[in-house]
Protein backbone atom coordinates (compact mmCIF):
# COMPACT_ATOMS: atom_id res chain seq x y z
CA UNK A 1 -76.45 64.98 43.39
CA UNK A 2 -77.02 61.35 42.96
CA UNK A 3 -75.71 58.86 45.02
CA UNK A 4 -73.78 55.82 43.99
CA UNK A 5 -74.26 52.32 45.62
CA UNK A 6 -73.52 51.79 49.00
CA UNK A 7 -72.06 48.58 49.01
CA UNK A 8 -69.24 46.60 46.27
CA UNK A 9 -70.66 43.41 45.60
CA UNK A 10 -73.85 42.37 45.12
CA UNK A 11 -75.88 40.22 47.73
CA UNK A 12 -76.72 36.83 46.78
CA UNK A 13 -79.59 34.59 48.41
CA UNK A 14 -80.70 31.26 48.68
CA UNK A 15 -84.32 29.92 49.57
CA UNK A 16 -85.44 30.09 53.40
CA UNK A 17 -87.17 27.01 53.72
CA UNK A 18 -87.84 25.07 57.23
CA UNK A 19 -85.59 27.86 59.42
CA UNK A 20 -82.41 27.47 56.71
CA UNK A 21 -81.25 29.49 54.63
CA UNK A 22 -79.73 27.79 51.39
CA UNK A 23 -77.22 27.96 49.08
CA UNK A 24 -77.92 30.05 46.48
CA UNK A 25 -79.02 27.33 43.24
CA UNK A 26 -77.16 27.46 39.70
CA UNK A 27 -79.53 29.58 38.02
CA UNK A 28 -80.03 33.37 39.41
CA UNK A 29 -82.17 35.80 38.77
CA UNK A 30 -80.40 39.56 38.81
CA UNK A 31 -81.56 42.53 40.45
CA UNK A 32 -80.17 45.95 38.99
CA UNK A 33 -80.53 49.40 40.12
CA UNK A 34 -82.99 51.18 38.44
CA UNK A 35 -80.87 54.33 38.83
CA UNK A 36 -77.63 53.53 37.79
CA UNK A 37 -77.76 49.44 36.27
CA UNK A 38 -75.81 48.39 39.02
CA UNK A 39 -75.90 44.86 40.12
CA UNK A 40 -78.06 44.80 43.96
CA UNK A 41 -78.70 41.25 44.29
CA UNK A 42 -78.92 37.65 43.14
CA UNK A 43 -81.57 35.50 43.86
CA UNK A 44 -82.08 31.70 43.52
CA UNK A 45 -84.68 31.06 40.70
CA UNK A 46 -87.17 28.84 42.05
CA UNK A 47 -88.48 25.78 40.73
CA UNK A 48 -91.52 23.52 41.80
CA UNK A 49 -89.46 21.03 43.74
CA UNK A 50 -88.46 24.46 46.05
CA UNK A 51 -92.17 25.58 46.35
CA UNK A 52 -93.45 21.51 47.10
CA UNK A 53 -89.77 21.53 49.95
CA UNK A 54 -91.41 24.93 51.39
CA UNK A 55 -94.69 24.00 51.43
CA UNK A 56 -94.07 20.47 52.90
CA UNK A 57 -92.31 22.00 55.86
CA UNK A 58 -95.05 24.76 56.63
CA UNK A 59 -97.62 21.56 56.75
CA UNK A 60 -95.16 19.73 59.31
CA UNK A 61 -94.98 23.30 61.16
CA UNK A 62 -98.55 23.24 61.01
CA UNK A 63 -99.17 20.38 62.46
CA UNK A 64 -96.36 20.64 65.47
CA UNK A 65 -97.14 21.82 68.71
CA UNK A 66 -95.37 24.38 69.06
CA UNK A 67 -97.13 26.29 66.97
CA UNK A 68 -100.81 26.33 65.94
CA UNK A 69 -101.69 24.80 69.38
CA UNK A 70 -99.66 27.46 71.41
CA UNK A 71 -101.37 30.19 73.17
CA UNK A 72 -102.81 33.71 71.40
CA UNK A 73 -100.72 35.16 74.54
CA UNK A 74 -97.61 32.71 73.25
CA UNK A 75 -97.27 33.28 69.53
CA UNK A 76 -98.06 37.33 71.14
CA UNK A 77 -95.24 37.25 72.64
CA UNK A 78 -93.13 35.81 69.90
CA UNK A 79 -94.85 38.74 67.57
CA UNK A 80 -93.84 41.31 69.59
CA UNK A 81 -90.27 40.17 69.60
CA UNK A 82 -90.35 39.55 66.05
CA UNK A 83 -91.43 43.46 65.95
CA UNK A 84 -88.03 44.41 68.08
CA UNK A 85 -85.77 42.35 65.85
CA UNK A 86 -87.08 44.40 62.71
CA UNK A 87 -87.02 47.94 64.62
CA UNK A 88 -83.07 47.14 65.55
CA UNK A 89 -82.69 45.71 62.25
CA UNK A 90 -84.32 49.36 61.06
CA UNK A 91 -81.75 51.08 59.06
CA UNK A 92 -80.19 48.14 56.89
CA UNK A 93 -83.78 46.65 55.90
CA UNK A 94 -84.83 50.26 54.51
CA UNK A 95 -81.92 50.45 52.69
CA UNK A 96 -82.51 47.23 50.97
CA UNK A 97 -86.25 48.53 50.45
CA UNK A 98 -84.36 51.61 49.17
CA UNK A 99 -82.56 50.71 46.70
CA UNK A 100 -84.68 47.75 45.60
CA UNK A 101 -87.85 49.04 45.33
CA UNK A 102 -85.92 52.23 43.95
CA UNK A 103 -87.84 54.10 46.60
CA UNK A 104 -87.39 57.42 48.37
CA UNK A 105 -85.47 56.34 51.91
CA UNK A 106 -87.61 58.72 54.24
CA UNK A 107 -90.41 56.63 52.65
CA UNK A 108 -89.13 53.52 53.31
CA UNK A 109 -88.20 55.08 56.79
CA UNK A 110 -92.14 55.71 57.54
CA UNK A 111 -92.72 52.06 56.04
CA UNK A 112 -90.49 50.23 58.35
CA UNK A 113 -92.64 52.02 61.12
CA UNK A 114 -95.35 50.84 59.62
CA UNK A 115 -94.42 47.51 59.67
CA UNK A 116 -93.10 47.71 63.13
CA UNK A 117 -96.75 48.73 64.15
CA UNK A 118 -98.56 46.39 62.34
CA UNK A 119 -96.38 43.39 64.12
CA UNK A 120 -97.31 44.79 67.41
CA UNK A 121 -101.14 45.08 66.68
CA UNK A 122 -101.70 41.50 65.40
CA UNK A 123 -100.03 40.08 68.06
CA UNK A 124 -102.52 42.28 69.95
CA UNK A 125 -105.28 40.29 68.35
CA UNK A 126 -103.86 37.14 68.87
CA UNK A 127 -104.40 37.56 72.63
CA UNK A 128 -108.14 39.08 72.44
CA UNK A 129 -109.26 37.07 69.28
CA UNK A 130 -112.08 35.00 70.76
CA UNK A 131 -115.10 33.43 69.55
CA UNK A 132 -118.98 33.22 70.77
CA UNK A 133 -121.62 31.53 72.71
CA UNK A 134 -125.14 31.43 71.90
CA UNK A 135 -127.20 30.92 74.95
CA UNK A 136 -130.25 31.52 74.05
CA UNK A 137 -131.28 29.17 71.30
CA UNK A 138 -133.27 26.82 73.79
CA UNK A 139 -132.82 25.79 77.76
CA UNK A 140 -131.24 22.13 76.02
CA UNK A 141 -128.82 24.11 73.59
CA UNK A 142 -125.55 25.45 73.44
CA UNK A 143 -124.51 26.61 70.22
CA UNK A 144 -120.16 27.95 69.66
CA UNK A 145 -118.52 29.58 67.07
CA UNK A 146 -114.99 29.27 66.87
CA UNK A 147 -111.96 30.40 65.27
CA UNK A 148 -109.60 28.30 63.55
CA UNK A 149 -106.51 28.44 61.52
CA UNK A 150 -107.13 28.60 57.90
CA UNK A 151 -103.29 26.39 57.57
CA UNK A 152 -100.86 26.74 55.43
CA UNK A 153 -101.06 29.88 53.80
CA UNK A 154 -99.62 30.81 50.28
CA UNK A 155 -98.60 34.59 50.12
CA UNK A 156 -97.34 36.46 46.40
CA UNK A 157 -96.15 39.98 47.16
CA UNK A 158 -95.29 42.88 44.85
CA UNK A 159 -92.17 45.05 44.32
CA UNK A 160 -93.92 48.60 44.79
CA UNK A 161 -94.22 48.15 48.68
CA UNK A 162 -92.18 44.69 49.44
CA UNK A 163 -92.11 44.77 53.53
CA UNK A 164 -95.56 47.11 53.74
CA UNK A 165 -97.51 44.66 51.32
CA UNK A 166 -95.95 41.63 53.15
CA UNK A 167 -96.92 42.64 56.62
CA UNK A 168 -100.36 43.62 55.69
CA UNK A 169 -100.75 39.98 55.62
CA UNK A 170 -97.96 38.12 57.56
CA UNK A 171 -98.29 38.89 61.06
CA UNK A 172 -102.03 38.53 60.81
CA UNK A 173 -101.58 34.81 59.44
CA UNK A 174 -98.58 34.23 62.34
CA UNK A 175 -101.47 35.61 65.11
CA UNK A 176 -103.87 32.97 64.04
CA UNK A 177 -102.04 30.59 63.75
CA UNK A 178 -100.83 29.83 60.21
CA UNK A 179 -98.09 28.98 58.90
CA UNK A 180 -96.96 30.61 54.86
CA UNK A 181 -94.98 30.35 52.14
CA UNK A 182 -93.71 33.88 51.07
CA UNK A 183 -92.85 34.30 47.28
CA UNK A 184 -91.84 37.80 47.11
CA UNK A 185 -91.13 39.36 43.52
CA UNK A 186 -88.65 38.60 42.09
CA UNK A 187 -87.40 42.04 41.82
CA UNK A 188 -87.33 43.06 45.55
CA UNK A 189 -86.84 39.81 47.30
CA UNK A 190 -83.88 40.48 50.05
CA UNK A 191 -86.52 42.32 52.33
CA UNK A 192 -88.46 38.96 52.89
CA UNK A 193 -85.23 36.51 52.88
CA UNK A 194 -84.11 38.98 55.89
CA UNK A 195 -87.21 39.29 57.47
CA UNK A 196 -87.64 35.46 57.90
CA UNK A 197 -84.13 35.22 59.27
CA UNK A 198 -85.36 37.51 62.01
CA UNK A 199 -88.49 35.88 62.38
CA UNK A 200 -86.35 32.61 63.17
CA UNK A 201 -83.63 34.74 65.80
CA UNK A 202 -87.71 35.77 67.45
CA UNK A 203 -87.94 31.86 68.81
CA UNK A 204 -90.69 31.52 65.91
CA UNK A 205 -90.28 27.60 64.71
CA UNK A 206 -89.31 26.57 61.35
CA UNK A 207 -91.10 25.89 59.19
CA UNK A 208 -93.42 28.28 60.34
CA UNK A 209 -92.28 30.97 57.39
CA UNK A 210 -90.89 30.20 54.35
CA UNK A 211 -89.52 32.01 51.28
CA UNK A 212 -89.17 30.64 47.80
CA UNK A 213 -87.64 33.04 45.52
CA UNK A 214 -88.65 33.08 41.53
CA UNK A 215 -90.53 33.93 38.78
CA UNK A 216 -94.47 34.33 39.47
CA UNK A 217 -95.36 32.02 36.21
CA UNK A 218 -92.91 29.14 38.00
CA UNK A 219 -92.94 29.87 41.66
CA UNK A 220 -96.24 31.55 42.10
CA UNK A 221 -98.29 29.00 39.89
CA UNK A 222 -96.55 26.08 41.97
CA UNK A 223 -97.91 27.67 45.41
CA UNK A 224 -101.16 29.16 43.87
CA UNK A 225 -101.75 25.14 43.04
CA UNK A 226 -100.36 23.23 45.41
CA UNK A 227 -103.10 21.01 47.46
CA UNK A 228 -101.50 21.45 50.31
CA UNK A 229 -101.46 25.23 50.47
CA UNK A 230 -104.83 26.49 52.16
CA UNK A 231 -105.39 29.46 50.99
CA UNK A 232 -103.45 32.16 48.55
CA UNK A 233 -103.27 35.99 50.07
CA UNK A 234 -102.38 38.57 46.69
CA UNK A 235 -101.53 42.00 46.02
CA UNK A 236 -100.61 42.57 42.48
CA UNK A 237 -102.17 43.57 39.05
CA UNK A 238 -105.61 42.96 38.49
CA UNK A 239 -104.50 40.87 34.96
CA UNK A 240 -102.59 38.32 37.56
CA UNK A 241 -105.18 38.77 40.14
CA UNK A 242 -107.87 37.07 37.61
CA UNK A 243 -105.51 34.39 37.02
CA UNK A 244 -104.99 33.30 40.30
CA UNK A 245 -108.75 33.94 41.47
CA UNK A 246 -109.29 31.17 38.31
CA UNK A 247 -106.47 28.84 39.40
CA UNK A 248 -107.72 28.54 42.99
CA UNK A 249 -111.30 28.15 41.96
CA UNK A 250 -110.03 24.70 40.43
CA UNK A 251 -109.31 23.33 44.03
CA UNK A 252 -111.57 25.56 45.77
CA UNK A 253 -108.95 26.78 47.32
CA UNK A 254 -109.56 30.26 49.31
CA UNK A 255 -107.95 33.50 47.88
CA UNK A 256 -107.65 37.16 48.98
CA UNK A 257 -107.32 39.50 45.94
CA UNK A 258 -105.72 43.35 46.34
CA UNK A 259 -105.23 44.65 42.76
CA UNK A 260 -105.40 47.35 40.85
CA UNK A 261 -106.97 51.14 41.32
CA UNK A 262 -107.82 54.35 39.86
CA UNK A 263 -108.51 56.16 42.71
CA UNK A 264 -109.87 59.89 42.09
CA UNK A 265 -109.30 63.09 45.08
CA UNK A 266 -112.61 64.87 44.25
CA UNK A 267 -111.88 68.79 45.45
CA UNK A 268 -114.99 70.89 45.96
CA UNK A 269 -114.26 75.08 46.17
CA UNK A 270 -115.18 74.63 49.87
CA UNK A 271 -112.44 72.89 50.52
CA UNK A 272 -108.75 73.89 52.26
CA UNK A 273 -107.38 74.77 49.52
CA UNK A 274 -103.97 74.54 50.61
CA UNK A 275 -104.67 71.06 52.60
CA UNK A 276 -105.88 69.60 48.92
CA UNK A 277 -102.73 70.95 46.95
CA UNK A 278 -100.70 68.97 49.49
CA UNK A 279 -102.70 65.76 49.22
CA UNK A 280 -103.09 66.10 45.66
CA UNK A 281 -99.46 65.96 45.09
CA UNK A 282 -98.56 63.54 47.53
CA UNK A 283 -101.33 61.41 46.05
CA UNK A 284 -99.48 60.95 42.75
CA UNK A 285 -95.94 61.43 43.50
CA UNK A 286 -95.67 59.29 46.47
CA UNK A 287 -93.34 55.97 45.56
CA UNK A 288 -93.29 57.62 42.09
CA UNK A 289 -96.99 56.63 41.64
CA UNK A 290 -96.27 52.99 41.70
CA UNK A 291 -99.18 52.85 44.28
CA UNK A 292 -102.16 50.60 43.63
CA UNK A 293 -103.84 53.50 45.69
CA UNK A 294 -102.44 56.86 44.05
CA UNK A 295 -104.75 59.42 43.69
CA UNK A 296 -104.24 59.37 39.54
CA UNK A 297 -107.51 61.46 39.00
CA UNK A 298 -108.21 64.67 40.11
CA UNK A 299 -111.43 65.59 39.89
CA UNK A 300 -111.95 69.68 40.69
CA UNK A 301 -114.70 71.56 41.00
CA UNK A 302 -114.85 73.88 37.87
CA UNK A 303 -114.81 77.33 39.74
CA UNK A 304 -111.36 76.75 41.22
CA UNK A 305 -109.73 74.64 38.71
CA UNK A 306 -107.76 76.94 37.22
CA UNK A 307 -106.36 78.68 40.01
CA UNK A 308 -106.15 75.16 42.11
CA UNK A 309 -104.22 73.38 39.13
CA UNK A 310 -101.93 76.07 38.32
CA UNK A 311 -100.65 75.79 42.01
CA UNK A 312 -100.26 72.31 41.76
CA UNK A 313 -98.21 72.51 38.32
CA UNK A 314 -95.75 74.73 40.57
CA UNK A 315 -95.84 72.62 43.35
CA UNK A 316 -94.97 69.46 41.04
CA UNK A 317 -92.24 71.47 39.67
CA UNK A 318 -90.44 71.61 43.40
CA UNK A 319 -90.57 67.70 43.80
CA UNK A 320 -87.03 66.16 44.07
CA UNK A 321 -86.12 63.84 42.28
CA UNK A 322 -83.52 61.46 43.11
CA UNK A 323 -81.43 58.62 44.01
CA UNK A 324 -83.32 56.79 46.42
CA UNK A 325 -80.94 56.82 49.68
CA UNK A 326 -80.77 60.57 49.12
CA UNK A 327 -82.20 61.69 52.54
CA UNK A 328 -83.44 64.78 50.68
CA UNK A 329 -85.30 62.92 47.66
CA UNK A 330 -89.14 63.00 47.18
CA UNK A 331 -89.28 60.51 44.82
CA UNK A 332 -87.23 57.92 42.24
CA UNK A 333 -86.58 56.18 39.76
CA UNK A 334 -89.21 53.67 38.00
CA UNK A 335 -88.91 49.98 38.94
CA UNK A 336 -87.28 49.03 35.83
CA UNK A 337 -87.37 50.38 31.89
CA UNK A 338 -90.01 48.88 30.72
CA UNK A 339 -92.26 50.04 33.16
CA UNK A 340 -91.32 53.51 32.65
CA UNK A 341 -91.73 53.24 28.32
CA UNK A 342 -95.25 52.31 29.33
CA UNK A 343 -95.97 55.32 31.71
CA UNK A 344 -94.05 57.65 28.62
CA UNK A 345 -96.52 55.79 26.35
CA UNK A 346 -99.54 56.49 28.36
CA UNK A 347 -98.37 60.27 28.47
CA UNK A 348 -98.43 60.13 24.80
CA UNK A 349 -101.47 58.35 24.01
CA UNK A 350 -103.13 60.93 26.59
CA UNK A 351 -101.85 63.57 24.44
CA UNK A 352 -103.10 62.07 20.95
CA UNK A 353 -106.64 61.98 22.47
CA UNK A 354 -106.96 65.74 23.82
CA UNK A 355 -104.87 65.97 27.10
CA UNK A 356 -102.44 68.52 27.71
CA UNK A 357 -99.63 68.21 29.58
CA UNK A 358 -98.95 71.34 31.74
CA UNK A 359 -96.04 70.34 33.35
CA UNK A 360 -93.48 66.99 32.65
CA UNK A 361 -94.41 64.59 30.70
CA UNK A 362 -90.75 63.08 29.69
CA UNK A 363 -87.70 61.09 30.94
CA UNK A 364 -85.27 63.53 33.01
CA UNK A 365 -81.96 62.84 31.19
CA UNK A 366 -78.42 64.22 32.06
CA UNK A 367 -75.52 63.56 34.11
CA UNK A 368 -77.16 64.10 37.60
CA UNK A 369 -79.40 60.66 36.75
CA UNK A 370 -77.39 58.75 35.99
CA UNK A 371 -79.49 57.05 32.68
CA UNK A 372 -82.03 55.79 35.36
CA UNK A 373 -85.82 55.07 34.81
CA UNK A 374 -86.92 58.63 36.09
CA UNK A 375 -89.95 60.39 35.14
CA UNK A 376 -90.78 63.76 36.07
CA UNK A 377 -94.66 64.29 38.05
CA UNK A 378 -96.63 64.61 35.38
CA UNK A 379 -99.96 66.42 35.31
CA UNK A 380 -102.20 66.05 32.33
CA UNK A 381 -105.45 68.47 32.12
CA UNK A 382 -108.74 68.30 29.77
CA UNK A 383 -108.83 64.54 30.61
CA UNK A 384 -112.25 63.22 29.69
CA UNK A 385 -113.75 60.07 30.75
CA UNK A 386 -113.84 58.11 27.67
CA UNK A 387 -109.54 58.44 27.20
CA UNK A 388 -107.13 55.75 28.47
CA UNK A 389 -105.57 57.79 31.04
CA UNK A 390 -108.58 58.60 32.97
CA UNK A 391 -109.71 55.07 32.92
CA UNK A 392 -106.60 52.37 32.98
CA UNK A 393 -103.89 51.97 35.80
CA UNK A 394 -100.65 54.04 34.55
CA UNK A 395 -99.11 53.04 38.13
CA UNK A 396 -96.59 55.79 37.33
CA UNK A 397 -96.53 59.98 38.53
CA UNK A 398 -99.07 60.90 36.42
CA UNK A 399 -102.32 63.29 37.47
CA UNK A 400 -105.10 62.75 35.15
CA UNK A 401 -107.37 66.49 35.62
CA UNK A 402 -111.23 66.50 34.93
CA UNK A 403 -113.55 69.24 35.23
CA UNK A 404 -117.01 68.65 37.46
CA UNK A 405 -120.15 71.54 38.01
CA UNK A 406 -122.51 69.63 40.28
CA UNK A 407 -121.89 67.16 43.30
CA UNK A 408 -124.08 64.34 41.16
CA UNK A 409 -121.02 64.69 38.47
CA UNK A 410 -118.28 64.49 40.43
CA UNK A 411 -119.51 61.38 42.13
CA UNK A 412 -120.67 59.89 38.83
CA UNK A 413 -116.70 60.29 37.14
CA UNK A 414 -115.22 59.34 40.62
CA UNK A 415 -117.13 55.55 40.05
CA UNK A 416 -116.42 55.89 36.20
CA UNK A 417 -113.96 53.25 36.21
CA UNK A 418 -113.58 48.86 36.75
CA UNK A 419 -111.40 49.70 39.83
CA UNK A 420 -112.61 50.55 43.39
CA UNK A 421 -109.76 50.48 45.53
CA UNK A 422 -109.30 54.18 47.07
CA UNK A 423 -111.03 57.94 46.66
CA UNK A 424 -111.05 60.69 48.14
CA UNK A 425 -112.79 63.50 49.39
CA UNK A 426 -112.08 67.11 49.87
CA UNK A 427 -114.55 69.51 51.41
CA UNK A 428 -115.18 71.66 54.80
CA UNK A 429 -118.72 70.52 54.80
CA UNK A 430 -119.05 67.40 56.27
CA UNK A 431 -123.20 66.74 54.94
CA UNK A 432 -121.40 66.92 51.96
CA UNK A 433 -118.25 64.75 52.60
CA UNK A 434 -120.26 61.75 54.08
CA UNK A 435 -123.13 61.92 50.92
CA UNK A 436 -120.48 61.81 48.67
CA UNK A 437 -118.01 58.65 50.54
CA UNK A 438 -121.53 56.66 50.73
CA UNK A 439 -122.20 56.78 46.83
CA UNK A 440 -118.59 56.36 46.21
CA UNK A 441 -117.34 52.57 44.70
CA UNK A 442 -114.20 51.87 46.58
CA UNK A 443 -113.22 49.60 49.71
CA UNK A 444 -111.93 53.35 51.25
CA UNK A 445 -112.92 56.82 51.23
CA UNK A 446 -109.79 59.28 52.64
CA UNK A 447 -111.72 62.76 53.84
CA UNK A 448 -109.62 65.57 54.04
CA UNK A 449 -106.25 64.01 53.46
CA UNK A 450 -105.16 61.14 50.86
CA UNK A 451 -103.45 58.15 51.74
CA UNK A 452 -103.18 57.90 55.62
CA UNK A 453 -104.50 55.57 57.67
CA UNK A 454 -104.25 53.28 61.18
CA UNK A 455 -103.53 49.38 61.47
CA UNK A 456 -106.91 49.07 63.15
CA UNK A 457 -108.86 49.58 60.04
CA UNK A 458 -109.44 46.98 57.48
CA UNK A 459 -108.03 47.92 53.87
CA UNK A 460 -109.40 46.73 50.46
CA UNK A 461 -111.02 47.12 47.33
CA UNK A 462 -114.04 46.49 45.04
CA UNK A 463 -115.24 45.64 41.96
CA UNK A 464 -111.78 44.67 39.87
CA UNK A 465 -109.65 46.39 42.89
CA UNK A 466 -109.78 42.69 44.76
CA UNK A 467 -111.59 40.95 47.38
CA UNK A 468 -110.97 40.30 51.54
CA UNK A 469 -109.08 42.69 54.12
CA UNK A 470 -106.02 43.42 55.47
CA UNK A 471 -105.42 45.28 58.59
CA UNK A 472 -107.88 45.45 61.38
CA UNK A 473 -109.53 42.46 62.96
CA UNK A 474 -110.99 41.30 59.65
CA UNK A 475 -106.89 40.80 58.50
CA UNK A 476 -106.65 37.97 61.60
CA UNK A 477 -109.98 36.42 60.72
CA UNK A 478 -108.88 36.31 56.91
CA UNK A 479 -106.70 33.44 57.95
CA UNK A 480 -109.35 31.75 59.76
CA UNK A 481 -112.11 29.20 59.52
CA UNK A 482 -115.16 29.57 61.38
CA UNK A 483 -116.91 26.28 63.03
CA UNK A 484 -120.31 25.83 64.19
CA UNK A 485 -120.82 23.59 67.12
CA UNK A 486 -124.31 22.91 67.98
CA UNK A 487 -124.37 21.26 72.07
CA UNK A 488 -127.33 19.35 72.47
CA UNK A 489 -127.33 19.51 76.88
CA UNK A 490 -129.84 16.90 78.38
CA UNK A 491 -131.60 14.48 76.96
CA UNK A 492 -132.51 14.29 73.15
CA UNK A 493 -135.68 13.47 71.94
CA UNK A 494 -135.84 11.21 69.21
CA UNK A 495 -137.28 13.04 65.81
CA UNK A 496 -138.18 10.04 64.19
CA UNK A 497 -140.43 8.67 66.71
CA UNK A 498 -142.29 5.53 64.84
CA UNK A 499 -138.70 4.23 64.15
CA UNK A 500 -138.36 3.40 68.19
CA UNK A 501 -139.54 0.21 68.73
């Protein structure tokens, strides 16, 4: 049974800009449930005098010493008690998330974790990042290379994974040394507007983070060109992403990009069978698909696709489907109704062109929903490669099927696409496993499982799935310049001899 609301009245926010957080402005934007149309949240509508206020005090945050010129082990320590604020603060952040995001709560349970972790390993790197020294270019040389803070950073964030996509990027920018400007989306903003309150109770300065609520054409095109913003850090559509790649190539102004995918799980018949129906399902069901990284394809080797999709149909059938602070749902509702008439519209274009839908495929109606956005998983087979749904982003539950005979095929329909975010790969042969991830198109390869992963290693796509890295070390240097200083030691001999007199 669904749940209603947890709480009377809605929330209503203000900017965070230079530690305070405002009064909520005149005009609001409203957040309502996607499950039952009940008002979450208000949130002030930005404008560009709020973006130039934010940005303005990140540049005077910037430039204070207690804060780019402290210590890796200093802004370390601040990290780490940033990371015990948001564990305490644990249970009322993922429900926020929760209801929000409309996401399952034991998801948003594992993504608080998450977040949690990757706090704790930046400010790990802020304490070993270091930089080099060339010794042997000459016995009169000494040549660094150093790290330094990229500045004030400008970061746009997206309402499928609002605290996940954030920290993919924020404590990275706080460990070297950076200070941002958050604009979260506008749908899912009291995540970020809390987080920055914490960040503040951690002893980290104003100024330092920032949050301008809004609209992404007002709020996000005042940061994306704003000279004084240093760089712009993304995760959104692809359509946007191309926008804001143009806009900062106007200033030259450095951008990350994480957009859209298409990922595909290829399944070969040597594979654990019941592993793959597992990861399958998760791979499309998981945050009801509104995952730049879902596996939407499958792509199954033709011996064992009938019996192996079958299964799956079953297994789809079990997934429960519910409010999301119901401890016992797998998934929710879509983010809002539009989004979901254009998942139902894909479904239906799929089926004009050939597909057939073996199981869902339509809006779950009745009492027990409430009239939210909900979608049942939906798994379309005899998807071939030249339909819609096997080549564009649905971002929705949908499992696009496609038949393969030889190892050469699978690969080639696996890279059939503009996107080249995330695959994977399912087989008990590993000569096979690592020939296939090398010829496959995407910034990862998953092997034997579908969408896990560690902080340590760098995340990010190819081709029109983005640019740059987050997680890892390469997330801490994304927020970094690198300088070249050549040491001349001794004396210098002139080069231009016949000039000395």
């Amino acid at each position: 049974m669904l749940q209603t609301q947890s709480h009377l009245s809605p929330r209503i926010y203000g900017h965070f800009i230079d530690g305070v957080l405002f009064d909520p402005s005149q005009n609001l934007i409203d957040r309502h449930s996607p499950v039952n149309g009940s008002l979450l949240a208000r949130f002030s509508d930005g404008t560009p005098k709020d973006v130039d206020d934010a940005v303005s005090a990140a540049v005077r945050a910037f430039h204070r010493e207690d804060w780019a010129d402290l210590t890796g082990s200093a802004r370390a320590k601040l990290l780490n008690k940033f990371a015990d604020l948001i564990a305490d603060d644990a249970d009322h952040l993922v429900r926020l998330e929760a209801e929000e995001a409309s996401k399952a709560i034991k998801m948003s349970v594992h993504e608080l974790a998450m977040v949690v972790e990757m706090t704790r390993f930046a400010a790990s790197l802020a304490v070993t990042a270091k930089g080099e020294a060339h010794t042997q270019l000459g016995p009169g040389v000494l040549g660094l290379v150093t790290k330094e803070p990229s500045g004030v950073v400008g970061m746009i964030v997206p309402w499928n994974f609002p605290l996940v996509c954030l920290f993919q990027k924020l404590p990275y920018a706080l460990a070297a040394g950076c200070t941002v400007v958050i604009k979260p989306s506008e749908l899912t903003s009291s995540t970020a507007l809390e987080i920055a309150k914490l960040a503040t109770k951690a002893g980290i300065p104003p100024g330092v983070i920032n949050v301008v609520t809004g609209n992404g054409a007002i709020v996000g095109e005042a940061l994306t060109g704003h000279p004084d913003v240093s760089m712009i850090s993304f995760t959104g559509s692809t359509a946007v992403g191309r926008r804001i790649g143009a806009k900062c190539g106007e200033s030259v102004k450095r951008v990350a990009l994480e957009l859209g995918g298409k990922g595909a799980n290829i399944v070969f018949a040597d594979a654990d069978l019941d592993a793959a129906l597992d990861g399958i399902l998760f791979g499309f069901v998981f945050n009801q698909g509104e995952v730049c990284a879902a596996g939407a394809r499958l792509i199954i080797e033709d011996s064992i696709a009938d019996d192996f999709v079958s299964k799956l149909a079953e297994r789809a059938k079990l997934i429960n489907v519910g409010h999301p602070t119901d401890e016992q749902a797998d998934m929710s509702a879509l983010i809002h109704e539009s989004h979901m008439h254009k998942v139902l519209a894909y479904i239906a274009e799929g089926q004009k062109e050939g597909a057939v839908v073996i199981c869902g495929g339509q809006r779950l109606r009745g009492q027990e929903y409430d009239d939210g956005y909900f979608i049942s998983p939906t798994i379309l087979t005899e998807v071939t490669a030249d339909m819609r749904v096997f080549r564009e982003e649905i971002f929705g539950p949908v499992l696009c099927v496609t038949r393969f005979k030889s190892l050469e095929e699978a690969i080639s329909l696996a890279n059939l696409t503009e996107y080249g975010l995330a695959n994977g790969v399912w087989s008990k042969d590993i000569d096979k496993v690592l020939l296939t991830t090398r010829k496959l198109k995407s910034g990862t390869v998953f092997a034997n499982t579908y969408l896990e992963g560690a902080v340590q290693l760098p995340q990010g796509g190819v081709k029109q799935s983005g640019f740059g890295r987050e997680n890892g070390l390469d997330a801490l240097h994304e927020y970094m310049e690198t300088k070249q200083t050549y040491v001349k030691l001794g004396p210098r001999l002139p080069i231009l001899a016949h000039t000395i007199a």
